[in-house]
N, C-alpha and C. Protein backbone atom coordinates (compact mmCIF):
# COMPACT_ATOMS: atom_id res chain seq x y z
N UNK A 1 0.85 -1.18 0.00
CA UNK A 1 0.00 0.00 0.00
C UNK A 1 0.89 1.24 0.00
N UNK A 2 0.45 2.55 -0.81
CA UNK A 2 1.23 3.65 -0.62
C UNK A 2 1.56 4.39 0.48
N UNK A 3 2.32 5.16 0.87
CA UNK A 3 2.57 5.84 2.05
C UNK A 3 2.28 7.12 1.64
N UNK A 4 1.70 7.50 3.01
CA UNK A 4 1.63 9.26 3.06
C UNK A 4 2.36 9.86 3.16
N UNK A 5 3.43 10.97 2.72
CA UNK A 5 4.88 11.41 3.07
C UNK A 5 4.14 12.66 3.26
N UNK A 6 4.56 13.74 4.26
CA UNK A 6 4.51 14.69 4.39
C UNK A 6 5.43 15.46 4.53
N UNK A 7 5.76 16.04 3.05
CA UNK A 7 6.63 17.16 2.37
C UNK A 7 6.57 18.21 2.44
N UNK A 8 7.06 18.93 4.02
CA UNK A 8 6.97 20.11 3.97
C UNK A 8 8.10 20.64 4.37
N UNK A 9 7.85 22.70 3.90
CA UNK A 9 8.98 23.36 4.42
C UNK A 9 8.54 24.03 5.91
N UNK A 10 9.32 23.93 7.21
CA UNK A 10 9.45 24.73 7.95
C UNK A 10 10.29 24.97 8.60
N UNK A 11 9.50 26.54 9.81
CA UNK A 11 10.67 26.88 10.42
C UNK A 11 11.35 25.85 11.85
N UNK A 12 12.32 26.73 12.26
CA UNK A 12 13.15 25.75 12.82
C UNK A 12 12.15 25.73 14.52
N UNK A 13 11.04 26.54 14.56
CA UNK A 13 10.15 26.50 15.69
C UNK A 13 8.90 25.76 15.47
N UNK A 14 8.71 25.11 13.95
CA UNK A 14 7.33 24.24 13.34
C UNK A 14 6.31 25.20 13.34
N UNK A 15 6.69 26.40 12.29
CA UNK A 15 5.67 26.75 11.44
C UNK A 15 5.99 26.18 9.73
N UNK A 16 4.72 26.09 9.38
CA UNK A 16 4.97 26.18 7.94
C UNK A 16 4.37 26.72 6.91
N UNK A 17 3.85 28.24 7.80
CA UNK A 17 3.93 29.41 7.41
C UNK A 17 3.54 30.37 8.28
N UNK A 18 4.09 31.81 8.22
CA UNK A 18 4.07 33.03 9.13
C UNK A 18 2.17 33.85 9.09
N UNK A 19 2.54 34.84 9.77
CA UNK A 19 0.87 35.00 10.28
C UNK A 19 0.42 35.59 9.08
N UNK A 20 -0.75 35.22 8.86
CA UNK A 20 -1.46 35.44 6.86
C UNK A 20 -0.97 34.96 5.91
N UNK A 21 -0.59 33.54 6.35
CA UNK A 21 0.27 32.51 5.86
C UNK A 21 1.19 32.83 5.08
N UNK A 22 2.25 33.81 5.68
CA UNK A 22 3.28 34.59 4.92
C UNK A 22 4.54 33.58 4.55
N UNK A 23 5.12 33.21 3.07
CA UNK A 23 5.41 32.13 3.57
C UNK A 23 6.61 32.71 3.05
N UNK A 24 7.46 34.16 3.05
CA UNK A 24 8.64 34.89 2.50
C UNK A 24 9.57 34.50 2.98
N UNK A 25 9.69 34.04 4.00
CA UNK A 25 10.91 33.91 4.40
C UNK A 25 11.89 32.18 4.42
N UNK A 26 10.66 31.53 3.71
CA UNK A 26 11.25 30.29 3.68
C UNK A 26 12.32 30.04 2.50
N UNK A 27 13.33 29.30 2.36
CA UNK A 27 13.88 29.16 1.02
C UNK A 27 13.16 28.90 -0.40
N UNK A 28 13.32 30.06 -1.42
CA UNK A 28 12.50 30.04 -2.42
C UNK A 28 12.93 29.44 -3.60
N UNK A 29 14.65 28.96 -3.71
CA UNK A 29 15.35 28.67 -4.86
C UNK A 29 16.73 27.63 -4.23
N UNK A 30 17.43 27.59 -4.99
CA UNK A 30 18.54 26.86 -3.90
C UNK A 30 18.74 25.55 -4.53
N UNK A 31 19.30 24.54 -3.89
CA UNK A 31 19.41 22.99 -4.48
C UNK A 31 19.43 22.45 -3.94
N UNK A 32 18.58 22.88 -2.31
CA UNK A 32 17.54 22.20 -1.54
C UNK A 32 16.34 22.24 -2.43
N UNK A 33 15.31 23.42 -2.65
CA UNK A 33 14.94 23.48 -3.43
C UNK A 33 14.41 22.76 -4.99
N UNK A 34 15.54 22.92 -5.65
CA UNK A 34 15.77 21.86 -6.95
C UNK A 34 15.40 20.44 -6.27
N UNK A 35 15.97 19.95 -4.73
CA UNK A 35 15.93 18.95 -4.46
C UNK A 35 14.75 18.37 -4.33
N UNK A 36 13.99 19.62 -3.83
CA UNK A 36 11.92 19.09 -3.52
C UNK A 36 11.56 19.07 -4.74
N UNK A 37 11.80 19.97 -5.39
CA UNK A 37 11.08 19.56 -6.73
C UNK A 37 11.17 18.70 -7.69
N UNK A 38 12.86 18.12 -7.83
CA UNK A 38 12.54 16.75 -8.50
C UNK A 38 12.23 15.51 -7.64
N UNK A 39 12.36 15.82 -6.79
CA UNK A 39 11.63 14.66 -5.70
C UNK A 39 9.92 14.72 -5.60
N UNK A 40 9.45 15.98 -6.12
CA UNK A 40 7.95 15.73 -6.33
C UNK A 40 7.45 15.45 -7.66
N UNK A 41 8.27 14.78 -8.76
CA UNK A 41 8.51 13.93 -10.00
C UNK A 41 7.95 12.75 -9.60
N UNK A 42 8.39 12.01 -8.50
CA UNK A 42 8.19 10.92 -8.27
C UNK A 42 6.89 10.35 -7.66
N UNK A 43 5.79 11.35 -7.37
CA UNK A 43 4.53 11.40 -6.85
C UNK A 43 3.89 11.59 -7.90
N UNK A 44 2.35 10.43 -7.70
CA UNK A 44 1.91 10.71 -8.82
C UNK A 44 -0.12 10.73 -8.31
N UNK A 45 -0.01 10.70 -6.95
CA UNK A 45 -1.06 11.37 -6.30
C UNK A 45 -0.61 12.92 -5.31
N UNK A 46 -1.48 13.37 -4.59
CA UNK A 46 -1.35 14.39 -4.14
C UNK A 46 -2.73 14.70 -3.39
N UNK A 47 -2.74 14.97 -1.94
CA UNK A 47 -3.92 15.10 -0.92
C UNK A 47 -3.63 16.34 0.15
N UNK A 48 -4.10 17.34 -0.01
CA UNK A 48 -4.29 18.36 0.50
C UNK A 48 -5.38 18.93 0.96
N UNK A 49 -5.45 19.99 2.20
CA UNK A 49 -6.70 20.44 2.80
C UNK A 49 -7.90 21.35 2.02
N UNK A 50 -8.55 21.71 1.71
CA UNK A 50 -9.17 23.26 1.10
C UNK A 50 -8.08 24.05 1.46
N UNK A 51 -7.66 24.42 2.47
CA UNK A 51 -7.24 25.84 2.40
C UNK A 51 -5.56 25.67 1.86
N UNK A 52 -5.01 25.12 2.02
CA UNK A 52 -3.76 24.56 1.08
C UNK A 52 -3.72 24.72 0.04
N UNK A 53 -5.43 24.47 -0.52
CA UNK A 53 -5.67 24.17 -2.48
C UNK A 53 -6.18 25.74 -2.55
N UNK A 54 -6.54 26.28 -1.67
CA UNK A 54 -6.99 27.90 -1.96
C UNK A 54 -6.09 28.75 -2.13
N UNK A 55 -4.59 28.21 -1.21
CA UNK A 55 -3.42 29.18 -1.30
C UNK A 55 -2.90 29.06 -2.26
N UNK A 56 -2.87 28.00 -3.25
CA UNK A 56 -2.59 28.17 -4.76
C UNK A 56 -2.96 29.23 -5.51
N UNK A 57 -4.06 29.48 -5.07
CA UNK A 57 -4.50 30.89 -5.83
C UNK A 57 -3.92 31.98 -5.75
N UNK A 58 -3.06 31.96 -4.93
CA UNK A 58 -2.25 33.55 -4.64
C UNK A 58 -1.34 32.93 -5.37
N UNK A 59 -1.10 32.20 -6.46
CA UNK A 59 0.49 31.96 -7.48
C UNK A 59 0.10 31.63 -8.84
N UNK A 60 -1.69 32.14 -8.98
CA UNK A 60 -1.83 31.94 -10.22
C UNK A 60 -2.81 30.44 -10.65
N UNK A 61 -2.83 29.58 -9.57
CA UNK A 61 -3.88 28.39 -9.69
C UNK A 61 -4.91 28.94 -9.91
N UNK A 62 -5.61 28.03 -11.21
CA UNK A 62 -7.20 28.37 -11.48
C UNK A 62 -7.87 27.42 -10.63
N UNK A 63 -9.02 27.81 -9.88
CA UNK A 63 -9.65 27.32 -9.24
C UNK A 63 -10.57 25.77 -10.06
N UNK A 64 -9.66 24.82 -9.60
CA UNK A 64 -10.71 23.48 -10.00
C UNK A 64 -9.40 22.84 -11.38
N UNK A 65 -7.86 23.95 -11.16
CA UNK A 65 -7.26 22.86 -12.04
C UNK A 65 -6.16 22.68 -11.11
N UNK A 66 -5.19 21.36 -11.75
CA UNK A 66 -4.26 20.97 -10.77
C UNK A 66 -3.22 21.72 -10.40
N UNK A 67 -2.50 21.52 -8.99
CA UNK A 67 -1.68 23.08 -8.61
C UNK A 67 -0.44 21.64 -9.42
N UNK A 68 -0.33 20.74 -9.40
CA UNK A 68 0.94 19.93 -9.90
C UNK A 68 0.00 19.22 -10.88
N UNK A 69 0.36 19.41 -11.97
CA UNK A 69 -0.15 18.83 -13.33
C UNK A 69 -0.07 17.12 -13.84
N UNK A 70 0.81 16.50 -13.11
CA UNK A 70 1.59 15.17 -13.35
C UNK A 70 0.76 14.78 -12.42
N UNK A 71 0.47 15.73 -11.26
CA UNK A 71 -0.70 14.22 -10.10
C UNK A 71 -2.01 14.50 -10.05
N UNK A 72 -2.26 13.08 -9.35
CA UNK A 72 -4.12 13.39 -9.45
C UNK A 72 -4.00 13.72 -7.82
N UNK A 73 -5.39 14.50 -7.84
CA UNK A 73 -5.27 15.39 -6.90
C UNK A 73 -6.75 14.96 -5.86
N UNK A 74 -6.36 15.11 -4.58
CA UNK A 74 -7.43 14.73 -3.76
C UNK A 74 -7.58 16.27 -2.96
N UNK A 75 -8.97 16.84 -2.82
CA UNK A 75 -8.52 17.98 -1.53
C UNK A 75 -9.84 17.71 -0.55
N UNK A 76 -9.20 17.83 0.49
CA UNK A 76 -10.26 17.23 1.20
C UNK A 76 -10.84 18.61 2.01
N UNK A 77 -11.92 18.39 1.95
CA UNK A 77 -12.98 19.54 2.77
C UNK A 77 -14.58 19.12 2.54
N UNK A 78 -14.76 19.82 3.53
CA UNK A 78 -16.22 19.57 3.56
C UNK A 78 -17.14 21.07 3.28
N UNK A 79 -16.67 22.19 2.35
CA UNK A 79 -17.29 23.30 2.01
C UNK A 79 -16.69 23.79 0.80
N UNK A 80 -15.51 23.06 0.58
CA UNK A 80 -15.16 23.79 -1.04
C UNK A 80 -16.13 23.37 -2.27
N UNK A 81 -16.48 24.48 -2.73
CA UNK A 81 -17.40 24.13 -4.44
C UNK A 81 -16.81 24.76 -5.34
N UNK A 82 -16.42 23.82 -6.00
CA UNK A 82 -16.23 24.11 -7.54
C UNK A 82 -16.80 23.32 -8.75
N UNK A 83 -17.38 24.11 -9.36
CA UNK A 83 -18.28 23.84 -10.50
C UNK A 83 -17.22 22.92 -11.52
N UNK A 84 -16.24 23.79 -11.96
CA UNK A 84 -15.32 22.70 -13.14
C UNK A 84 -14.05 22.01 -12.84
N UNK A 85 -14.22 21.07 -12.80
CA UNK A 85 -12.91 19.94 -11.67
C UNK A 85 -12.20 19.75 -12.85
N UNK A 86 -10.49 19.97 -13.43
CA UNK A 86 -10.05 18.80 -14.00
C UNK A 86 -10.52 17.41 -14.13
N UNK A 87 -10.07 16.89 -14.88
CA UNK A 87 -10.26 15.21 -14.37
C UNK A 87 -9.57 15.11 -13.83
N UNK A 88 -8.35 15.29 -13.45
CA UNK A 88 -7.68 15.42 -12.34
C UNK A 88 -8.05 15.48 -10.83
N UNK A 89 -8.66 16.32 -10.80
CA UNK A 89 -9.23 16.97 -9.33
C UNK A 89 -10.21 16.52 -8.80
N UNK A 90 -10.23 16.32 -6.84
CA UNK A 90 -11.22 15.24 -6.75
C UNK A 90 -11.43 16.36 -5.57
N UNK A 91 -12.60 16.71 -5.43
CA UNK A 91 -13.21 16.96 -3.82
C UNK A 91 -13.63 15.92 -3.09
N UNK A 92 -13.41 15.88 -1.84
CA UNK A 92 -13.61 14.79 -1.19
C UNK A 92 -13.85 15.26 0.45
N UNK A 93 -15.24 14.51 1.56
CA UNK A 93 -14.86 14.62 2.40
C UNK A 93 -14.43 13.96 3.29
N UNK A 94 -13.90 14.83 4.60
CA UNK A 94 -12.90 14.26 5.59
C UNK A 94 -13.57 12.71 5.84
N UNK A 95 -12.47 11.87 5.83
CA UNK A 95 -13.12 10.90 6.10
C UNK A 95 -11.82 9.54 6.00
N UNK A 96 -11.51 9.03 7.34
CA UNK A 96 -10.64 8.06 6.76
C UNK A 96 -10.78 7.05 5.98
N UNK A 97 -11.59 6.22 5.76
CA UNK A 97 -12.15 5.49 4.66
C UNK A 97 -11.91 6.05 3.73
N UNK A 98 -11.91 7.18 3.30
CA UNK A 98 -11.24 7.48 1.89
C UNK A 98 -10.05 7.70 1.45
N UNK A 99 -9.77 8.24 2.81
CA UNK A 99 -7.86 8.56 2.86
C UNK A 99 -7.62 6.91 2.42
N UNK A 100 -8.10 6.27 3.22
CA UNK A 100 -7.21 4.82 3.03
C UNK A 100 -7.67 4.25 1.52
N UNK A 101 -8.95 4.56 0.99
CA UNK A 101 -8.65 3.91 -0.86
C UNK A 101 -8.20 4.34 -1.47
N UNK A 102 -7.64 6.01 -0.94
CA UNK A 102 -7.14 6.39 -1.81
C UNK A 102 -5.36 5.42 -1.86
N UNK A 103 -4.94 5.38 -1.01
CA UNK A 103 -4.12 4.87 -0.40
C UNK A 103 -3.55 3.18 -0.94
N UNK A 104 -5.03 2.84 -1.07
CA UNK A 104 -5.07 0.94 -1.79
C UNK A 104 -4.65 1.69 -3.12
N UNK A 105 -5.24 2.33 -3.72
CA UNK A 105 -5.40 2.68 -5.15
C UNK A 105 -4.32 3.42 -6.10
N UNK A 106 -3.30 3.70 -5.16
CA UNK A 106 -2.56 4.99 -5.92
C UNK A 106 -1.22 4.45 -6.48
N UNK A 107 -0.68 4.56 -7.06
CA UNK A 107 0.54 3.67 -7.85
C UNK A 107 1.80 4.14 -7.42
N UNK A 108 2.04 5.32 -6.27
CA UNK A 108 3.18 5.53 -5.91
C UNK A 108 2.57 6.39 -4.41
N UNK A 109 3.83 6.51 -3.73
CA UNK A 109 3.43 6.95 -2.76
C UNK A 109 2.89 8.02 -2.61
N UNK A 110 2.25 8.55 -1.44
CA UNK A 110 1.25 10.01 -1.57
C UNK A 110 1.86 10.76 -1.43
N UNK A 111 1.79 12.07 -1.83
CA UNK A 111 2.34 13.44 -1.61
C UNK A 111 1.56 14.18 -0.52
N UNK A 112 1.63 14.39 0.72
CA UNK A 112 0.93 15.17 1.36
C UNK A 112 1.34 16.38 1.80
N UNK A 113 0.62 17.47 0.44
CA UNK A 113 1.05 19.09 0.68
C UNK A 113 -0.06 19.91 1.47
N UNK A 114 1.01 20.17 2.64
CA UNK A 114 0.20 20.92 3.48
C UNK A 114 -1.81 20.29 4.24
N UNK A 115 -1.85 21.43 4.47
CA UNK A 115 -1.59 22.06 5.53
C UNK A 115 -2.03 21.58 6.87
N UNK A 116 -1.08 22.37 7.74
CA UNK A 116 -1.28 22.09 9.40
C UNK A 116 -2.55 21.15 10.03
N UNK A 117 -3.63 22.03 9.60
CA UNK A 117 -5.23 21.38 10.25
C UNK A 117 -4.86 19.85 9.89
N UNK A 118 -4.95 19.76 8.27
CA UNK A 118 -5.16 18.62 7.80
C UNK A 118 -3.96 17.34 8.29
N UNK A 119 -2.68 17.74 8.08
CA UNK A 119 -1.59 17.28 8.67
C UNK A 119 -1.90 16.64 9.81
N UNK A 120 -2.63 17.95 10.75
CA UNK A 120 -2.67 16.94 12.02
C UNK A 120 -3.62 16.47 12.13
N UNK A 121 -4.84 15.99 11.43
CA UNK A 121 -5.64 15.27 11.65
C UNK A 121 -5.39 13.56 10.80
N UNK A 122 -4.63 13.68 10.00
CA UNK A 122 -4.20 12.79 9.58
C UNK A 122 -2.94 12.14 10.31
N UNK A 123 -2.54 12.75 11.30
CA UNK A 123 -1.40 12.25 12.14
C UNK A 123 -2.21 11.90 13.83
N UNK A 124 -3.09 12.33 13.75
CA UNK A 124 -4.41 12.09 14.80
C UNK A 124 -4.84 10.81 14.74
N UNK A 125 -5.34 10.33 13.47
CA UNK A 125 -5.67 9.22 12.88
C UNK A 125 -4.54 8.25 12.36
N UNK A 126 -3.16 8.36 12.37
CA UNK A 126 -2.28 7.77 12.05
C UNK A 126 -2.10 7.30 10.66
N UNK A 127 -2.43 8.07 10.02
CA UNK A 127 -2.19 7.73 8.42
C UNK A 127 -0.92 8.71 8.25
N UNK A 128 -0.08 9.09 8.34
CA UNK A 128 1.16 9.72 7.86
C UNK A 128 2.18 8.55 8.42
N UNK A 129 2.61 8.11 7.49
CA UNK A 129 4.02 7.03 7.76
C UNK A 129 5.70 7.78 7.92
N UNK A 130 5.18 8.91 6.53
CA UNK A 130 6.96 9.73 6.30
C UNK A 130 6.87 11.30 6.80
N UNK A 131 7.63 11.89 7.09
CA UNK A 131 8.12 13.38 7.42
C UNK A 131 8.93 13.52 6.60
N UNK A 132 9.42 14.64 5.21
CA UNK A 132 10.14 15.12 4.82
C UNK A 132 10.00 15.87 5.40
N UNK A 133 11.00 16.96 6.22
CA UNK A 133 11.08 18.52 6.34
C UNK A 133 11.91 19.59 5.54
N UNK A 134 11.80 19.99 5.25
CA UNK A 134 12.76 21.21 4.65
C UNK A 134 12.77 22.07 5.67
N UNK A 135 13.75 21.67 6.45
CA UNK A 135 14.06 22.73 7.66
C UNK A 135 14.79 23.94 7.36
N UNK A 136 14.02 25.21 7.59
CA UNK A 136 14.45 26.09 7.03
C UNK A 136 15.35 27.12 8.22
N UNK A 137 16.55 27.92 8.32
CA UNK A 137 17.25 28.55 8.95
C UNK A 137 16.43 29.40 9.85
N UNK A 138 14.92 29.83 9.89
CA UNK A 138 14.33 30.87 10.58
C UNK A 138 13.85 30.68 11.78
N UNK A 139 13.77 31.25 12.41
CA UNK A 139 12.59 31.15 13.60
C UNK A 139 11.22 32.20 13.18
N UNK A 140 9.94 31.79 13.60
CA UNK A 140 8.99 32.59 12.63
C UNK A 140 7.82 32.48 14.12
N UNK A 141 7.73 34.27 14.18
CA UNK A 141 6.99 34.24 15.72
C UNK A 141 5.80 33.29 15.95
N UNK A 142 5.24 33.26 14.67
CA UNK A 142 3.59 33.25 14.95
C UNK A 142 3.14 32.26 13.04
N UNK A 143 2.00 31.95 13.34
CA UNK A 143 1.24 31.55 11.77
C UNK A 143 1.10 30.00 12.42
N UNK A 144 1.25 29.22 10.91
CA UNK A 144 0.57 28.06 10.88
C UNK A 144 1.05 26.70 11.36
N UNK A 145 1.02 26.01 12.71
CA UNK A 145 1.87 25.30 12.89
C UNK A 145 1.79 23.76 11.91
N UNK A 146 2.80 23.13 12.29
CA UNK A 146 3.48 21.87 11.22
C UNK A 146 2.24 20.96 11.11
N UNK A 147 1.44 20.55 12.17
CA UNK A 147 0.83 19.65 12.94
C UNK A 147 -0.51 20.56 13.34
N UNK A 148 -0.73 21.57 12.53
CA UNK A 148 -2.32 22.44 13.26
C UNK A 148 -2.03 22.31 14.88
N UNK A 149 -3.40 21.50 15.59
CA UNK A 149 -3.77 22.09 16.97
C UNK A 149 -3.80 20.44 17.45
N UNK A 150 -2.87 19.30 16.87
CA UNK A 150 -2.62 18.47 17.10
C UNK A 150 -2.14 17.83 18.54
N UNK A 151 -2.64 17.45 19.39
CA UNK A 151 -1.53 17.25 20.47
C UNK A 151 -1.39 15.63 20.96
N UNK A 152 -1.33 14.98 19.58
CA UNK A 152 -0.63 13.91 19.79
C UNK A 152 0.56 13.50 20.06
N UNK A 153 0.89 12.02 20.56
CA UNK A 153 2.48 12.37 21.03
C UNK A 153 2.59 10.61 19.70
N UNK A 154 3.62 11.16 19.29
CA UNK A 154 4.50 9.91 17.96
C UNK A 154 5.82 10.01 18.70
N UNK A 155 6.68 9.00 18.38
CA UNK A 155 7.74 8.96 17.32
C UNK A 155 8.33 8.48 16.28
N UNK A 156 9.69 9.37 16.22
CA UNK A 156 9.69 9.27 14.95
C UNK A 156 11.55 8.80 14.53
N UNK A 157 11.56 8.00 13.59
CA UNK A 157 13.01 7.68 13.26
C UNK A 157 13.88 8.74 11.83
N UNK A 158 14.84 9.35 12.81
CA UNK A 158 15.67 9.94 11.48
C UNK A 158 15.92 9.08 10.38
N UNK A 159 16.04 8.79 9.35
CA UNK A 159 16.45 8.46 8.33
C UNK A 159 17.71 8.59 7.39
N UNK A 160 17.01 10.05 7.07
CA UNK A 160 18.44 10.84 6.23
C UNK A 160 18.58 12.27 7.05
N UNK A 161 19.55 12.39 6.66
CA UNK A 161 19.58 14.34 6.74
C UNK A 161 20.67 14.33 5.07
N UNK A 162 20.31 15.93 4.66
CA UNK A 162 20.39 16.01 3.56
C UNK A 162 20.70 17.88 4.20
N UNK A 163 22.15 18.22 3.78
CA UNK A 163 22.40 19.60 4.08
C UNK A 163 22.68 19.84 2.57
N UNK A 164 22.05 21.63 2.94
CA UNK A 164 22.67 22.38 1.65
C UNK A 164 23.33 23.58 2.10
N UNK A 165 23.92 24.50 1.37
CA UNK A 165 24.75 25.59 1.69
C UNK A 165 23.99 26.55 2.55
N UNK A 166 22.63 26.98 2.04
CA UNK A 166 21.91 28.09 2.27
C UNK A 166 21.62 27.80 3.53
N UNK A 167 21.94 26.54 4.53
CA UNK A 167 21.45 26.31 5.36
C UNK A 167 20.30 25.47 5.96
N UNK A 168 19.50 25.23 4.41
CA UNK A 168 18.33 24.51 4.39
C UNK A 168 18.92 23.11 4.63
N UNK A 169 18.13 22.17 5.81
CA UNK A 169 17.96 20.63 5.46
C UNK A 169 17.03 20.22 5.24
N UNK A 170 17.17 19.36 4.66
CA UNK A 170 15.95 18.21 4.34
C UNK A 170 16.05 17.05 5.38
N UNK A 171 15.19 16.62 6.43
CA UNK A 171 14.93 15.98 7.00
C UNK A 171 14.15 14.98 6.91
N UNK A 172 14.55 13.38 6.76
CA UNK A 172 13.38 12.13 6.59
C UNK A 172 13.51 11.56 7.62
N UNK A 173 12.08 11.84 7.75
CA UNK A 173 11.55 10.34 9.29
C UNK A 173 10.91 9.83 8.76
N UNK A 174 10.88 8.37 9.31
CA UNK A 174 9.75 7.47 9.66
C UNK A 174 9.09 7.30 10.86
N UNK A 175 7.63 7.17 11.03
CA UNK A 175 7.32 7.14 11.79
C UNK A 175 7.55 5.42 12.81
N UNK A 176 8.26 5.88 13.99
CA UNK A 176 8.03 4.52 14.55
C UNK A 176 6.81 3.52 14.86
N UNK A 177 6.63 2.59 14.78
CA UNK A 177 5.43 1.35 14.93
C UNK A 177 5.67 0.68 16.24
């Protein structure tokens, strides 16, 4: 069955983004960078919250097409409407039973972009197996934490670490069983 990896960038206090989900100060280019992005080549689903799939829109996403073109796309909420879906694009609600067919069904492992709420409700429910982090050099007062309002307790096994110049790492866990 596929795994859920959760590929995100944050700060070095677990935001993974500043207040009005400012997300300037994280690394924007780099070969950390280069590194997430051909590493999100290799995904060929993708499951994100509504408001994750809404912040696309501040970079130019049309509402109801895919923010990554190569995956099929799940967003889960229970109030987003959109009239014209890609075939690509699936609304779906919260619901583990679906997380998990999606899960039987998908031909490579999942991409799970963003956000916090959703993150931690899926780490609530124990469907996240991987942590990528892109640990970024900042400390960031306030905004969206890694894990929402989660207060579960995991652990978790380092894997890799992966340094780049700018300071950025990439961090892989697994979650322990």
């Amino acid at each position: 069955m596929a795994r859920i990896i959760y590929y995100v960038a944050s700060s070095i206090n677990g935001f993974i983004a500043g207040q009005n989900d400012d997300i300037s100060d994280f690394a924007a280019g780099g070969k950390g960078v280069d590194k997430y992005l051909a590493d999100l080549q290799k995904f060929q689903t993708v499951i994100m919250g509504r408001k994750t799939y809404e912040f696309g829109y501040n970079y130019g996403l049309e509402p109801g097409q895919p923010a990554y073109p190569h995956m099929e796309h799940f967003i889960f909420s229970e109030s987003l409407k959109i009239e014209n879906l890609a075939e690509t694009v699936h609304i779906e609600n919260l619901s583990i039973d679906r997380v998990n067919e999606i899960k039987e069904s998908a031909k490579s492992d999942i991409y799970l972009c963003g956000g916090g709420q959703f993150a931690g409700w899926l780490l609530d429910n124990g469907l996240i197996e991987q942590l990528k982090l892109k640990l970024n050099p900042i400390i960031l007062g306030s905004g969206i934490r890694l894990f929402g309002n989660s207060t579960i307790k995991s652990k978790w096994n380092l894997k890799e670490t992966e340094s780049f110049e700018d300071g950025l790492k990439i961090l892989t866990y697994d979650i322990e069983k």
